[in-house]
PDB file of N, CA and C in Angstrom:
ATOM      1  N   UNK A   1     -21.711   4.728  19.170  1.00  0.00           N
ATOM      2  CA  UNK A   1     -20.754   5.805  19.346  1.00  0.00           C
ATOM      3  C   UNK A   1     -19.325   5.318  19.114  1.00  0.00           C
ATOM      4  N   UNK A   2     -19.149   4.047  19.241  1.00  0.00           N
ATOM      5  CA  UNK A   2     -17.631   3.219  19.258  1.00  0.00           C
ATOM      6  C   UNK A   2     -17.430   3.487  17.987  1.00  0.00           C
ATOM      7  N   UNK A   3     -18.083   3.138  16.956  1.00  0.00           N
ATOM      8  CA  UNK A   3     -18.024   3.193  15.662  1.00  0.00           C
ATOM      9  C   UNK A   3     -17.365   4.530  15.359  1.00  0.00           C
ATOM     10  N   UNK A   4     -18.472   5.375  15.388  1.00  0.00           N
ATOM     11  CA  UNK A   4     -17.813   6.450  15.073  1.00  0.00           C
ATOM     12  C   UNK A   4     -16.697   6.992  15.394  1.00  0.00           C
ATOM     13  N   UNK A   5     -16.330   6.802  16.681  1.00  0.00           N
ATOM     14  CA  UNK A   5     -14.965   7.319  17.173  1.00  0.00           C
ATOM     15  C   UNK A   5     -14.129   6.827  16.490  1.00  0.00           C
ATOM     16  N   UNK A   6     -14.100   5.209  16.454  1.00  0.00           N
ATOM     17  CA  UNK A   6     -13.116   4.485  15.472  1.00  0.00           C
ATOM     18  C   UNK A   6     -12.639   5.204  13.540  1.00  0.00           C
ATOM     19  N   UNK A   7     -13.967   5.606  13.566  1.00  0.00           N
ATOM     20  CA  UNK A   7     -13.620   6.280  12.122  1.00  0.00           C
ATOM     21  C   UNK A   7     -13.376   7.669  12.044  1.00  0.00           C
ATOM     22  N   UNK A   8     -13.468   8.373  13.049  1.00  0.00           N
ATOM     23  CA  UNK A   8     -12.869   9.557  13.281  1.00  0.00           C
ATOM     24  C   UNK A   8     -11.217   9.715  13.185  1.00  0.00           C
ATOM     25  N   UNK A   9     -10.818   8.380  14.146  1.00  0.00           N
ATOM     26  CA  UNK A   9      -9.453   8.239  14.647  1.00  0.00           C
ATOM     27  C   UNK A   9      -8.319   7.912  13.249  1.00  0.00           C
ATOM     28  N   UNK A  10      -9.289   7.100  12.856  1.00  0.00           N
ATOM     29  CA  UNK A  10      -8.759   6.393  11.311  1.00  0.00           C
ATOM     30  C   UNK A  10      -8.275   7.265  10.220  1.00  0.00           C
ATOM     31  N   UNK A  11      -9.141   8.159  10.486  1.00  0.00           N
ATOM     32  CA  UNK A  11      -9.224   9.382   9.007  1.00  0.00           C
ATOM     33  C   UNK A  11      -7.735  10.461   9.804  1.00  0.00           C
ATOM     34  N   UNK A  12      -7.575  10.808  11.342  1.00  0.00           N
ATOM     35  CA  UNK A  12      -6.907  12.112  11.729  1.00  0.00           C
ATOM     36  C   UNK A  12      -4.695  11.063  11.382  1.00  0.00           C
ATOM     37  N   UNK A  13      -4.489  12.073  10.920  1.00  0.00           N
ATOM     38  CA  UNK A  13      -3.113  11.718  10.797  1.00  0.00           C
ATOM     39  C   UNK A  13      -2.276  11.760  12.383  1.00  0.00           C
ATOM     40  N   UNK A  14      -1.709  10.475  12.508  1.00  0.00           N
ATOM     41  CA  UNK A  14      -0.855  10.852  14.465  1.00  0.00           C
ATOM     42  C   UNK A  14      -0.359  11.328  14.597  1.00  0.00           C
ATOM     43  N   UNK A  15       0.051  12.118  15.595  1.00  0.00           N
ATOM     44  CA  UNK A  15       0.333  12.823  16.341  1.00  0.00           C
ATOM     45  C   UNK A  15       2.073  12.151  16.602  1.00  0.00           C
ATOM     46  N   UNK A  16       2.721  12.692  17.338  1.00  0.00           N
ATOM     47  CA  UNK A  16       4.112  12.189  18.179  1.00  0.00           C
ATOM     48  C   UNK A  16       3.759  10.918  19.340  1.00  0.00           C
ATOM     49  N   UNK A  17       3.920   9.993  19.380  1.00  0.00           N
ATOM     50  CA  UNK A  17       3.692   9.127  20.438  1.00  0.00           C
ATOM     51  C   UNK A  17       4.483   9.495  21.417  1.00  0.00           C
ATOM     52  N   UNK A  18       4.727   9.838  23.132  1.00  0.00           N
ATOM     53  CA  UNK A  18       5.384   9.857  23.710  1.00  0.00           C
ATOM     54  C   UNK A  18       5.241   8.571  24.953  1.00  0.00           C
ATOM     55  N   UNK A  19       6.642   7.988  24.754  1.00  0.00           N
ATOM     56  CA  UNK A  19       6.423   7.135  25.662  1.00  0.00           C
ATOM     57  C   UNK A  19       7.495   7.495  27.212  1.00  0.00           C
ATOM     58  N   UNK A  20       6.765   7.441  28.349  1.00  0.00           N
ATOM     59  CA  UNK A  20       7.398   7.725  29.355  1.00  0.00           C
ATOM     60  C   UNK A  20       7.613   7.212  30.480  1.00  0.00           C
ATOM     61  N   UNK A  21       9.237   6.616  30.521  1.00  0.00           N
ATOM     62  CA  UNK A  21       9.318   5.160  31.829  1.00  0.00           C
ATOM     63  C   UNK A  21      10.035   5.774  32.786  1.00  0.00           C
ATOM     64  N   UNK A  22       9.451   5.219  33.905  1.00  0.00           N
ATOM     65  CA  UNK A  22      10.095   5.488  35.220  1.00  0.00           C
ATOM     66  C   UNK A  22      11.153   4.614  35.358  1.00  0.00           C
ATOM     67  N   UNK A  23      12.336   4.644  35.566  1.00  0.00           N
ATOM     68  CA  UNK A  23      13.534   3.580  35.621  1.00  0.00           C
ATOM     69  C   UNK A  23      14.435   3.731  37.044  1.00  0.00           C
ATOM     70  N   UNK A  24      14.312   3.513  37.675  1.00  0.00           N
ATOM     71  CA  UNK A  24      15.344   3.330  38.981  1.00  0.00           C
ATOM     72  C   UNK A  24      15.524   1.669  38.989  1.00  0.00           C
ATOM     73  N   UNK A  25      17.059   2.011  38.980  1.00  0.00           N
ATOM     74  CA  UNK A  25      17.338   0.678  38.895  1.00  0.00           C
ATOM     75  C   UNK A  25      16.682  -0.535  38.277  1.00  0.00           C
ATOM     76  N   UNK A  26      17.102  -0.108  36.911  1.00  0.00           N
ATOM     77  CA  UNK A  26      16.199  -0.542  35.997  1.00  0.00           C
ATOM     78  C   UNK A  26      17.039  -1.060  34.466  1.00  0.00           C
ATOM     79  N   UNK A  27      18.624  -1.487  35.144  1.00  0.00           N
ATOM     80  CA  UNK A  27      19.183  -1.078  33.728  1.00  0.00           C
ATOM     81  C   UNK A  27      18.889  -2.288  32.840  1.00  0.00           C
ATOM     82  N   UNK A  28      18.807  -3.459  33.248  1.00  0.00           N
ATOM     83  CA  UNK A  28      18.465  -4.579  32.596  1.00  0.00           C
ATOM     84  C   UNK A  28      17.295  -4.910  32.070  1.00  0.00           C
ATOM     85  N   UNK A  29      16.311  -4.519  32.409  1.00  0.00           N
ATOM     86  CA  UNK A  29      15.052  -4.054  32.433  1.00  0.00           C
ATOM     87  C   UNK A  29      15.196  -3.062  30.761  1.00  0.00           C
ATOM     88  N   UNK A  30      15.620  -2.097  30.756  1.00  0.00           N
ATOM     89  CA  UNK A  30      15.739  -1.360  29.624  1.00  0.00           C
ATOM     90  C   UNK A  30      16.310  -1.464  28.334  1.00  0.00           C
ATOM     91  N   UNK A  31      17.692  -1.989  28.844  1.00  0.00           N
ATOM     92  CA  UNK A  31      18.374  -2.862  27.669  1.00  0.00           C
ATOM     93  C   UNK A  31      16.999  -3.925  26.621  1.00  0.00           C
ATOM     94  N   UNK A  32      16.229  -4.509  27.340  1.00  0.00           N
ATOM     95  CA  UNK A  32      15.096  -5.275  26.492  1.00  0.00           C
ATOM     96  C   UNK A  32      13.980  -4.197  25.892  1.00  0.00           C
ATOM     97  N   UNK A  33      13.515  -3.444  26.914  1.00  0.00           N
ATOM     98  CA  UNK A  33      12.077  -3.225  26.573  1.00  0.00           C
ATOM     99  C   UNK A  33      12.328  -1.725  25.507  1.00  0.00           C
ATOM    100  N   UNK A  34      13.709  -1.064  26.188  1.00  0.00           N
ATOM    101  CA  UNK A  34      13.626   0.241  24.668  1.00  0.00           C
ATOM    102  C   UNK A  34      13.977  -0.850  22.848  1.00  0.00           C
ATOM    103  N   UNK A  35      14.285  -1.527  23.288  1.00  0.00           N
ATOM    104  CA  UNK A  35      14.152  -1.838  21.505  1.00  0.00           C
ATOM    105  C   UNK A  35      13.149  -2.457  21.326  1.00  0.00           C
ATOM    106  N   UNK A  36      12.482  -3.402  22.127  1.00  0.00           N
ATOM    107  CA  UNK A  36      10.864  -3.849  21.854  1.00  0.00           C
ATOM    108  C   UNK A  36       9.349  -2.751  21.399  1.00  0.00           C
ATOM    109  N   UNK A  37      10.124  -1.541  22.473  1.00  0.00           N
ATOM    110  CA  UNK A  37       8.812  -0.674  22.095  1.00  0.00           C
ATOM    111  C   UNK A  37       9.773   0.282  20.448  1.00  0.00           C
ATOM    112  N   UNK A  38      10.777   0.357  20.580  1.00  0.00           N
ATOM    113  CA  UNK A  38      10.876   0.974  19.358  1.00  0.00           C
ATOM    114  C   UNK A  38      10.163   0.347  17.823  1.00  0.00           C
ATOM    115  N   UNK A  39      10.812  -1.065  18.179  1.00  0.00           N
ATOM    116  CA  UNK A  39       9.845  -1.701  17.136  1.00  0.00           C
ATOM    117  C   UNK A  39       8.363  -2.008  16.827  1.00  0.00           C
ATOM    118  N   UNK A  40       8.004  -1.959  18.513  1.00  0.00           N
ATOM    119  CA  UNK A  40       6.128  -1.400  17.879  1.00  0.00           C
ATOM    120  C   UNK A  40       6.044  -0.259  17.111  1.00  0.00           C
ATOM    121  N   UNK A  41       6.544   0.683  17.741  1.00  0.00           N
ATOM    122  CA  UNK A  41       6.251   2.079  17.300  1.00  0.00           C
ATOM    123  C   UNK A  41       6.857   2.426  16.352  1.00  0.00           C
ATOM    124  N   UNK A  42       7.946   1.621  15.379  1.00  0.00           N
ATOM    125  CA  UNK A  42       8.241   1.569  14.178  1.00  0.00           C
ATOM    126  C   UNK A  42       7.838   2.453  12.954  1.00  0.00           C
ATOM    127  N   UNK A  43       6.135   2.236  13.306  1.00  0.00           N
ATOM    128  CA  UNK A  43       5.932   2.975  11.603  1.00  0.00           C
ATOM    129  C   UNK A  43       4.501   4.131  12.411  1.00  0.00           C
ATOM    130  N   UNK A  44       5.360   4.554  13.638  1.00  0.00           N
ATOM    131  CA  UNK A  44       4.781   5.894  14.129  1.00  0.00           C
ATOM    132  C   UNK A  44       6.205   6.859  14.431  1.00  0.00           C
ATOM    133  N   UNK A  45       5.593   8.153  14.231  1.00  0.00           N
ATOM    134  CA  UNK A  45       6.971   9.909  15.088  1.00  0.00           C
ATOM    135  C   UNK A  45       6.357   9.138  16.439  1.00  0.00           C
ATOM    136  N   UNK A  46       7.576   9.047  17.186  1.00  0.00           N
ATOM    137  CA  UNK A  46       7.636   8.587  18.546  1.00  0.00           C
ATOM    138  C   UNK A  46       8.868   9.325  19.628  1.00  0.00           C
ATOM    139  N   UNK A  47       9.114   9.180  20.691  1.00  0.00           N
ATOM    140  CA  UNK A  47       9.708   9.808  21.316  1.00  0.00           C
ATOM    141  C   UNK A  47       9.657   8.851  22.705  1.00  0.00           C
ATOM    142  N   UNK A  48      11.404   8.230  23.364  1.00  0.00           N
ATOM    143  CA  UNK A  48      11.099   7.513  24.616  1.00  0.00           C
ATOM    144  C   UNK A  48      11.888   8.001  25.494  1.00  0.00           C
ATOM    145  N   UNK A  49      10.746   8.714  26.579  1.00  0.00           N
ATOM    146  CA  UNK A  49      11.723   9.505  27.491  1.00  0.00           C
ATOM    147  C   UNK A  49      12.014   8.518  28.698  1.00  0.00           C
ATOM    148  N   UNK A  50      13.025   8.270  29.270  1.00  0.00           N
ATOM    149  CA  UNK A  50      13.356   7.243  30.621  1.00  0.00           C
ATOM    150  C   UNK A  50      13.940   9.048  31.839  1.00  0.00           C
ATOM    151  N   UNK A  51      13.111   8.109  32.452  1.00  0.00           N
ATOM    152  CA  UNK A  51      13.219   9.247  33.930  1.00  0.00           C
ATOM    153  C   UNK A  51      13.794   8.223  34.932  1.00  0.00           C
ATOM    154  N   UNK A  52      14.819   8.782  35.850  1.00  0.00           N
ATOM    155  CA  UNK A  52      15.233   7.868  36.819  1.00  0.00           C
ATOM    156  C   UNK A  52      15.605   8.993  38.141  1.00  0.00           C
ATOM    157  N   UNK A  53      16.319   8.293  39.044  1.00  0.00           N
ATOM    158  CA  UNK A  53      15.792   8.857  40.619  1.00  0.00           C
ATOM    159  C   UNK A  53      16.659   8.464  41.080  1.00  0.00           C
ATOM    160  N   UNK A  54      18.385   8.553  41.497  1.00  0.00           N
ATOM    161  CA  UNK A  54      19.433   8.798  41.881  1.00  0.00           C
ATOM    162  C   UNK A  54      19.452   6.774  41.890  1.00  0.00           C
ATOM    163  N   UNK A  55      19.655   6.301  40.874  1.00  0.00           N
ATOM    164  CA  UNK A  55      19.942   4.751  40.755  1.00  0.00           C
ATOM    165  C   UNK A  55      21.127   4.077  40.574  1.00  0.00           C
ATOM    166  N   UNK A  56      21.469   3.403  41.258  1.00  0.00           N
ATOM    167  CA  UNK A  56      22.489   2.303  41.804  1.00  0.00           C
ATOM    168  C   UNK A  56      23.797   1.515  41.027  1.00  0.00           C
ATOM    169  N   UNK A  57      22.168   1.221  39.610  1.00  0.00           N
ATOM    170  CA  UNK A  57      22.624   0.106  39.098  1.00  0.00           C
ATOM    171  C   UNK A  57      23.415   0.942  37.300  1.00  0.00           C
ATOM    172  N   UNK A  58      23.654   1.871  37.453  1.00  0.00           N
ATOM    173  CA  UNK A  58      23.971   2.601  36.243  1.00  0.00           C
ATOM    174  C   UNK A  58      22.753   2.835  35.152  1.00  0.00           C
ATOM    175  N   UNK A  59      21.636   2.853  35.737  1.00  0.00           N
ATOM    176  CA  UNK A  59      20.640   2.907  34.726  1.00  0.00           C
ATOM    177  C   UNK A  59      20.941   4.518  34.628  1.00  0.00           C
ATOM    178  N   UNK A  60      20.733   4.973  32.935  1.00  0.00           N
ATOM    179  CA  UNK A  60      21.057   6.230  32.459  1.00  0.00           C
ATOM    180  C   UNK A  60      19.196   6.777  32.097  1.00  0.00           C
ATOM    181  N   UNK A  61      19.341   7.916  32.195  1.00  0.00           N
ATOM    182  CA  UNK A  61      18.071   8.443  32.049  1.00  0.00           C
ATOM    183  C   UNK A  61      18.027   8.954  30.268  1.00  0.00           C
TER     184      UNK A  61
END
């Protein structure tokens, strides 16, 4: 059944990737990891939403 799924997945064109981080106090933290995942997701339509929760450290949502 692995098989097949795999060649199902292969053949369908992707979709929007959405990626979605929880960030409180998190600004240093973000400065690294939003350009690391941009560059995975490079040669995908992507979208990175950061959610945060009344934080300290100037992390921006």
């Amino acid at each position: 059944k692995a098989g097949k799924w795999r060649q199902t997945m292969m053949k369908t064109k992707p979709g929007l990737i959405s990626v979605i981080i929880p960030a409180r106090n998190e600004a240093d933290s973000l400065e690294r990891l939003i350009p690391m995942t941009q560059e995975s997701l490079s040669s995908y339509p992507y979208e990175i939403i950061v959610i945060n929760d009344g934080p300290t450290d100037g992390t921006r949502g």
